[in-house]
Protein backbone atom coordinates (compact mmCIF):
# COMPACT_ATOMS: atom_id res chain seq x y z
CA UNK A 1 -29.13 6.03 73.22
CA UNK A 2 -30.00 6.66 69.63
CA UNK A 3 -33.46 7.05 69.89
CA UNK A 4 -32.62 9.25 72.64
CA UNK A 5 -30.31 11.38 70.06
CA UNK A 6 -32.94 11.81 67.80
CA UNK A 7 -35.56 12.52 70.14
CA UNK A 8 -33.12 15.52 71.06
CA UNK A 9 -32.58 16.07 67.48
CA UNK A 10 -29.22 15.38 67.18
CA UNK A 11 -27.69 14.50 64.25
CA UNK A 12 -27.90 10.87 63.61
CA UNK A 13 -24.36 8.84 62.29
CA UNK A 14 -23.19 5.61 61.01
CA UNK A 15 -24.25 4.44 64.54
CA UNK A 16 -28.30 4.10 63.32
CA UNK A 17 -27.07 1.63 61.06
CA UNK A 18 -25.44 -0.17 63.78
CA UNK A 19 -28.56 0.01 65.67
CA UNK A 20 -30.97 -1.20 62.74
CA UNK A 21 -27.96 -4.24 61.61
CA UNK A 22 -28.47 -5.17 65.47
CA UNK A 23 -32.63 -5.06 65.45
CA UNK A 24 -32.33 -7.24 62.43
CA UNK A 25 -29.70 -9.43 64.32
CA UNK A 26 -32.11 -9.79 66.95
CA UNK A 27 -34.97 -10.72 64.73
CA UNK A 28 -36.77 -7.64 63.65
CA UNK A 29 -37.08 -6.93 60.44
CA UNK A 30 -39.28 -4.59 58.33
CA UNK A 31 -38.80 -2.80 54.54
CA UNK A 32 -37.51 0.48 56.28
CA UNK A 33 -35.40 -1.37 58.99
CA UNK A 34 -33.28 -3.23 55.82
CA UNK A 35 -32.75 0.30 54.29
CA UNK A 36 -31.50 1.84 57.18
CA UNK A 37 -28.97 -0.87 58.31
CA UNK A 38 -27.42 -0.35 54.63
CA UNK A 39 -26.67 3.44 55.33
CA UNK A 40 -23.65 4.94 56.15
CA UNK A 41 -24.38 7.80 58.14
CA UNK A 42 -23.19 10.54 55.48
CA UNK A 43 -26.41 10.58 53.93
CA UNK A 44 -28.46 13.79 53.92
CA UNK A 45 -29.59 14.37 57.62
CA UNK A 46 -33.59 15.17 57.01
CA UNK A 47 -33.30 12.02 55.08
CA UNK A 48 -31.32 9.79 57.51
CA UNK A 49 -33.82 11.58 60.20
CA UNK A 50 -37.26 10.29 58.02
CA UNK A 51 -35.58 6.74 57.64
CA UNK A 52 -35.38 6.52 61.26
CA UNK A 53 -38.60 7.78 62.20
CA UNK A 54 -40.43 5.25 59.63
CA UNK A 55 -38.34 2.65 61.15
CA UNK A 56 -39.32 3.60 64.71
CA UNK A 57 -42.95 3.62 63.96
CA UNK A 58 -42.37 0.00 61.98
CA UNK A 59 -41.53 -1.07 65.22
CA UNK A 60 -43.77 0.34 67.21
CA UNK A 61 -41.40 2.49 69.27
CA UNK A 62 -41.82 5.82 70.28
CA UNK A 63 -39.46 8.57 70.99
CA UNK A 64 -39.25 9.51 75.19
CA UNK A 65 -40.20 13.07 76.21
CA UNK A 66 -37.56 15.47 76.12
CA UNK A 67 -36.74 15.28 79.75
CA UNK A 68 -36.63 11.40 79.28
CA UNK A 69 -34.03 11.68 76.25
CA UNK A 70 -32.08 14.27 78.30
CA UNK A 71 -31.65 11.45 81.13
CA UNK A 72 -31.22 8.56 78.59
CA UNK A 73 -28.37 10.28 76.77
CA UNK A 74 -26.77 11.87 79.89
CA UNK A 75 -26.93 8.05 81.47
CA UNK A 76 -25.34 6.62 78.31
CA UNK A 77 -22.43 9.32 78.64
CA UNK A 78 -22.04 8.12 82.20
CA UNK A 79 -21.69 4.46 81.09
CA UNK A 80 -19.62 5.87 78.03
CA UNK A 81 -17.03 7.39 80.22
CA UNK A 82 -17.20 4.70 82.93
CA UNK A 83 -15.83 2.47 79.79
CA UNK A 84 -13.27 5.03 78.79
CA UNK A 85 -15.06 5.90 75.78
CA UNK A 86 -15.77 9.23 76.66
CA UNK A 87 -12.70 11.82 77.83
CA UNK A 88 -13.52 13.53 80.87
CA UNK A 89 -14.17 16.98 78.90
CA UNK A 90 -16.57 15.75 76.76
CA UNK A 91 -18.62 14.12 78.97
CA UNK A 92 -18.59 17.41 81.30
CA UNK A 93 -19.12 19.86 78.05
CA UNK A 94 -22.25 18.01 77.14
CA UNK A 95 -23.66 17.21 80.78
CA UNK A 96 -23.36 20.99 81.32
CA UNK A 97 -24.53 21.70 77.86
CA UNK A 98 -27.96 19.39 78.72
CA UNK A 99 -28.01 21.08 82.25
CA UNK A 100 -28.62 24.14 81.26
CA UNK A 101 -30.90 23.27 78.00
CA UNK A 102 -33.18 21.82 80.49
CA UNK A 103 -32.88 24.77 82.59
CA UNK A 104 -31.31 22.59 85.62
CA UNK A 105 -32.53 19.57 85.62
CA UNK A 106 -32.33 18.46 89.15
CA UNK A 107 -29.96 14.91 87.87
CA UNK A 108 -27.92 16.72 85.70
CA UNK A 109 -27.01 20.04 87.92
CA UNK A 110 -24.21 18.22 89.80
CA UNK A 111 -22.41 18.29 87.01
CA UNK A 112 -22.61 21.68 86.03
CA UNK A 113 -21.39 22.45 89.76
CA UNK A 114 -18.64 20.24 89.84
CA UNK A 115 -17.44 21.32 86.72
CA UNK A 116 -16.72 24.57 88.01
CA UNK A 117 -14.61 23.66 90.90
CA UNK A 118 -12.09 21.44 88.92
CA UNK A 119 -9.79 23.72 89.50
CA UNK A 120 -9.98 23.70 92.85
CA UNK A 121 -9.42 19.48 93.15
CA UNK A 122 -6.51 17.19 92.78
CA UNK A 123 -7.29 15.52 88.91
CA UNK A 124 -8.11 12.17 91.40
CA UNK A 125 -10.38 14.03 93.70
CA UNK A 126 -12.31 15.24 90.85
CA UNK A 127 -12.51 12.01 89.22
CA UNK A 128 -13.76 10.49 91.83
CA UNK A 129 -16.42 13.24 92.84
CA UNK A 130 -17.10 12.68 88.83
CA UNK A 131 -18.09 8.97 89.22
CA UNK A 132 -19.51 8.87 92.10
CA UNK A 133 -21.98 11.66 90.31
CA UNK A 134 -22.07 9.41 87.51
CA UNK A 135 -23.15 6.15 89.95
CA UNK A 136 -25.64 8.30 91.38
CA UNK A 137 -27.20 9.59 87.90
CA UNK A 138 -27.04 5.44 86.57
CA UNK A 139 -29.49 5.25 90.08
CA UNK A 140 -31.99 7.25 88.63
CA UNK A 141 -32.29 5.46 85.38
């Protein structure tokens, strides 16, 4: 999901370190991929951004296409919620918020249409029309 965020230019946390302590864990390890597993995440952002980038192209990874990053977040969401990690409203603010930055994508639209009948559903209807959206977005991936 990270190199989803930054592909979407979000702003990157403590959570890249996570990701680069866990790429050395797993064996990788490179000058840049050290530095960034000792940050903390309040570092300057355009810095914290570079670090990332150099460590990406270390690796030999490349960032998706936006329409790829869109689907990689808004699948990490699902999973996020699915693990109660996520409340409800967020994970409807920012599947809506990607929706319509993408200008519909066809995946993500169900949520932006369920979101506006909430009111309209018992809270266990709608979280159950909400996962089963969520089961069928994790299909796609």
């Amino acid at each position: 999901m990270l190199i989803a965020k930054r592909a979407l230019q979000r702003q990157l946390g403590s959570e890249a370190s996570e990701w680069a302590t866990d790429q050395l864990m797993q064996g990788r390890d490179t000058p840049h991929l050290r530095q960034l597993a000792g940050t903390t995440g309040i570092e300057n952002r355009f810095e914290l951004d570079e670090l990332f980038d150099r460590v990406l192209h270390e690796l030999d990874l490349s960032l998706p296409t936006r329409n790829q990053a869109v689907l990689i977040y808004a699948q990490e969401l699902g999973h996020d919620y699915l693990d109660g990690k996520v409340m409800l409203d967020q994970l409807l603010e920012e599947t809506c918020d990607l929706c319509i930055s993408t200008d519909y994508m066809r995946e993500l639209s169900p949520f932006y249409n369920i979101r506006g009948i909430r009111d309209d559903l018992t809270r266990e209807n709608f979280e159950e029309l909400v996962r089963a959206e969520i089961m069928t977005l994790l299909a796609n991936g």
